[in-house]
C-alpha atoms as a PDB file:
ATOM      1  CA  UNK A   1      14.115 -18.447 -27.798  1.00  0.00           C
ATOM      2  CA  UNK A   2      12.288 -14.981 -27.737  1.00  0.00           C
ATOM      3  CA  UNK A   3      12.962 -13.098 -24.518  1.00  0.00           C
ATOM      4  CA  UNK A   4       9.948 -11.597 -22.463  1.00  0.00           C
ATOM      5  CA  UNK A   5      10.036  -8.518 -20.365  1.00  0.00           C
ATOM      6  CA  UNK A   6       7.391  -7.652 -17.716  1.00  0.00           C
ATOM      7  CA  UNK A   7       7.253  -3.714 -16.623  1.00  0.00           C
ATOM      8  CA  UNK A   8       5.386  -4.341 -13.751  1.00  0.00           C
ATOM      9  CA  UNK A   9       4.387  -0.247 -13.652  1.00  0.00           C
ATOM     10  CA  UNK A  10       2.964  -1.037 -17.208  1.00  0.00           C
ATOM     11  CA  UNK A  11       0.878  -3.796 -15.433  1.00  0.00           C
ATOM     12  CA  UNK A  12       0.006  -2.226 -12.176  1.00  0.00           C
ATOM     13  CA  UNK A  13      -1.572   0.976 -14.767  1.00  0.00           C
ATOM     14  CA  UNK A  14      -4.322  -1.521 -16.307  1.00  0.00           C
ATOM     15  CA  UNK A  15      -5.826  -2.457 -12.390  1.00  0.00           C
ATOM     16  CA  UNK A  16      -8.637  -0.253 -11.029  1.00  0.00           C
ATOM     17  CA  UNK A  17      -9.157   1.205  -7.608  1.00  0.00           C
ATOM     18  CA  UNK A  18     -12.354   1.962  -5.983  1.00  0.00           C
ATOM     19  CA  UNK A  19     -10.697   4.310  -3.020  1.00  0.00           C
ATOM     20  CA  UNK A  20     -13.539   4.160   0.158  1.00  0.00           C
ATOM     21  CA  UNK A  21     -12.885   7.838   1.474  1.00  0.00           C
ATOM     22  CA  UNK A  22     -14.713   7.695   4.318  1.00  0.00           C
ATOM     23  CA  UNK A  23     -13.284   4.266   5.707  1.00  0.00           C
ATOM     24  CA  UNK A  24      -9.460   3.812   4.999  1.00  0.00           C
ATOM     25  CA  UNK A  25      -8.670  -0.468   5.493  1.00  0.00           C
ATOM     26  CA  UNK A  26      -5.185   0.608   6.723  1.00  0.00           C
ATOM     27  CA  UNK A  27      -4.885   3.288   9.589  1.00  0.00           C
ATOM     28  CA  UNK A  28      -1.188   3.461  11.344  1.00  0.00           C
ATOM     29  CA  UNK A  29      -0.684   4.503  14.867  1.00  0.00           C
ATOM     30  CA  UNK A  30      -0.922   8.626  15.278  1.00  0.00           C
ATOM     31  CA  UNK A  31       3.236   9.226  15.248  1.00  0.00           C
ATOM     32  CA  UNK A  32       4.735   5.745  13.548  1.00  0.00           C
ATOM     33  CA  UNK A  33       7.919   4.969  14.887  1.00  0.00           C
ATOM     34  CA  UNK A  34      10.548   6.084  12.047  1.00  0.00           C
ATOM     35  CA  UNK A  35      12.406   2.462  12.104  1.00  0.00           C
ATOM     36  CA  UNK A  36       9.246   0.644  11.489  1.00  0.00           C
ATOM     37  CA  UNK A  37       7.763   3.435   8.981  1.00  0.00           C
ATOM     38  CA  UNK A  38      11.056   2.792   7.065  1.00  0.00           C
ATOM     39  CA  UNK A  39      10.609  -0.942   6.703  1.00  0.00           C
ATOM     40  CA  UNK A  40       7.146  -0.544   5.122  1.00  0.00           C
ATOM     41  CA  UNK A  41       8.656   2.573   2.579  1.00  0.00           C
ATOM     42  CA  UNK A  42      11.554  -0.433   1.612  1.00  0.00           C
ATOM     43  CA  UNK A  43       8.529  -3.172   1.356  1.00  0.00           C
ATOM     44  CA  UNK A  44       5.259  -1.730   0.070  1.00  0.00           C
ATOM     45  CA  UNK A  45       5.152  -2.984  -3.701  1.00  0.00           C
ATOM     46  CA  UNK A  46       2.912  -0.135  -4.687  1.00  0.00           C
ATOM     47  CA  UNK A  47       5.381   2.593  -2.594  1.00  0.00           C
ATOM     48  CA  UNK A  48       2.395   4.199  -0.620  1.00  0.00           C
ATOM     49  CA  UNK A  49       4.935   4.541   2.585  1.00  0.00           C
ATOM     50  CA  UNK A  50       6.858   7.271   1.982  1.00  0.00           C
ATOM     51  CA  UNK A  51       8.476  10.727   3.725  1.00  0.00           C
ATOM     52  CA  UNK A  52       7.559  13.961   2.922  1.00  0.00           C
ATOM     53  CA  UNK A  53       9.054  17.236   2.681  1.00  0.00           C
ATOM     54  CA  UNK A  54       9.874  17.445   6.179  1.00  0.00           C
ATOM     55  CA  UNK A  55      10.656  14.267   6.924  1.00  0.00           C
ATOM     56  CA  UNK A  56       7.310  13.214   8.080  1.00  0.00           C
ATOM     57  CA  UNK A  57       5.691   9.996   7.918  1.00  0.00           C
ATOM     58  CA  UNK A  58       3.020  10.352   4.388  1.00  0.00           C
ATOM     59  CA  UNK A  59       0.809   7.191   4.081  1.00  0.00           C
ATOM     60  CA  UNK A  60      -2.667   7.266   1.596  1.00  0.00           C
ATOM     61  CA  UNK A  61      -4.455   3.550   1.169  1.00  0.00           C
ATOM     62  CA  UNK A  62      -5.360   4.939  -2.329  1.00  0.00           C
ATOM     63  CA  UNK A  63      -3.033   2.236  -4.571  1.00  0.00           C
ATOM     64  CA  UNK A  64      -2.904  -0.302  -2.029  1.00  0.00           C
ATOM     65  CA  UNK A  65      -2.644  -3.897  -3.373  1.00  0.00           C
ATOM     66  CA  UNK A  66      -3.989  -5.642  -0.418  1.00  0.00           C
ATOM     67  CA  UNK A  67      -0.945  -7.488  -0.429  1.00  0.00           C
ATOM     68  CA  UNK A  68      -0.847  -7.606   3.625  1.00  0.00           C
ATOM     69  CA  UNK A  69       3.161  -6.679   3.280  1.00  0.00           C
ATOM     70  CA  UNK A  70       2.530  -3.962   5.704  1.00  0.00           C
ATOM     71  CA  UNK A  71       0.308  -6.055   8.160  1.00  0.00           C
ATOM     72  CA  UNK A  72       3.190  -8.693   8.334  1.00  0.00           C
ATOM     73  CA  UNK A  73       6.109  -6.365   9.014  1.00  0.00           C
ATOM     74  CA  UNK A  74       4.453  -3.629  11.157  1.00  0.00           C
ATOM     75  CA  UNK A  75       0.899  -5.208  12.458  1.00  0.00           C
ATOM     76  CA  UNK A  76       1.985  -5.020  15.951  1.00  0.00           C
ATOM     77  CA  UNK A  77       3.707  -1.562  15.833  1.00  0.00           C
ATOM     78  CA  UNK A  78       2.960   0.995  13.490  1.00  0.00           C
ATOM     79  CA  UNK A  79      -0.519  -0.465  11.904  1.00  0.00           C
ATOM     80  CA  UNK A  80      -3.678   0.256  14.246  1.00  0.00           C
ATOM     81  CA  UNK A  81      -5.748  -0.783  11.594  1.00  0.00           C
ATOM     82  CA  UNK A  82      -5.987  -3.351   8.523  1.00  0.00           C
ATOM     83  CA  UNK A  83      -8.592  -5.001   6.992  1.00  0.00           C
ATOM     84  CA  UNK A  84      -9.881  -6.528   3.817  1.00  0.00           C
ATOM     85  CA  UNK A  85     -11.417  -3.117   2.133  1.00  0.00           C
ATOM     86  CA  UNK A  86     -15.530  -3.173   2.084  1.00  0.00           C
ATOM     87  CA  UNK A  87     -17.338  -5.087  -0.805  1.00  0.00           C
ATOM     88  CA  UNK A  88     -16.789  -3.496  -4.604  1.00  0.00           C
ATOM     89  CA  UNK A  89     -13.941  -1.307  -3.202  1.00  0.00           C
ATOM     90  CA  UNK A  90     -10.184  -1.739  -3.322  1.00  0.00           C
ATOM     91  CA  UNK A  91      -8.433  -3.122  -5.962  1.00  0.00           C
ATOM     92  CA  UNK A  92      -9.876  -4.748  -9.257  1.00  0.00           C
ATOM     93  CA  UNK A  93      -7.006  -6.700 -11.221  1.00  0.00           C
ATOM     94  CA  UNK A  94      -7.139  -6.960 -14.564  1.00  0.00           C
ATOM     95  CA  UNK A  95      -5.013  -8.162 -17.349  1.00  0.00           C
ATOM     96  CA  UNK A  96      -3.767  -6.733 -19.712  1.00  0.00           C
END
């Protein structure tokens, strides 16, 4: 039997994103509590949680799967806003 390998970054390169710039779907809280910020930089599949050269909290919706990870750890903490992103915007899968 033939073995198959998936490289999911392979897979994730073929999607297309439609970023709205004027109207993120996620917005977090204006200083994210660092425990909660943490879970989401552990949990977001597409890694869009992350620190920055200081230490502080960096977040862009650019790359988001629309998964809803975030919204189920953080929704009541850290996330002021999510929602579905506005018709032909977001992310387009594709295969490939």
């Amino acid at each position: 039997m033939k073995e198959t390998t998936v490289n999911v970054d392979e897979k994730l390169a073929v999607d297309k994103f439609n970023v709205d710039e004027g109207n993120p779907h996620i917005v977090l809280v204006e200083d994210p509590d660092p425990t909660e910020f943490e879970k989401l930089m552990l949990c977001c599949p597409a890694g869009l949680y992350q620190r920055g050269p200081e230490g502080e909290a960096v977040f862009d919706c650019a790359g988001c799967l629309e998964c809803g990870t975030c919204r189920i750890l953080c929704g009541d903490t850290i996330i002021e806003k999510w929602e579905f992103p506005q018709a032909g915007m977001g992310v387009s899968y594709r295969f490939g």
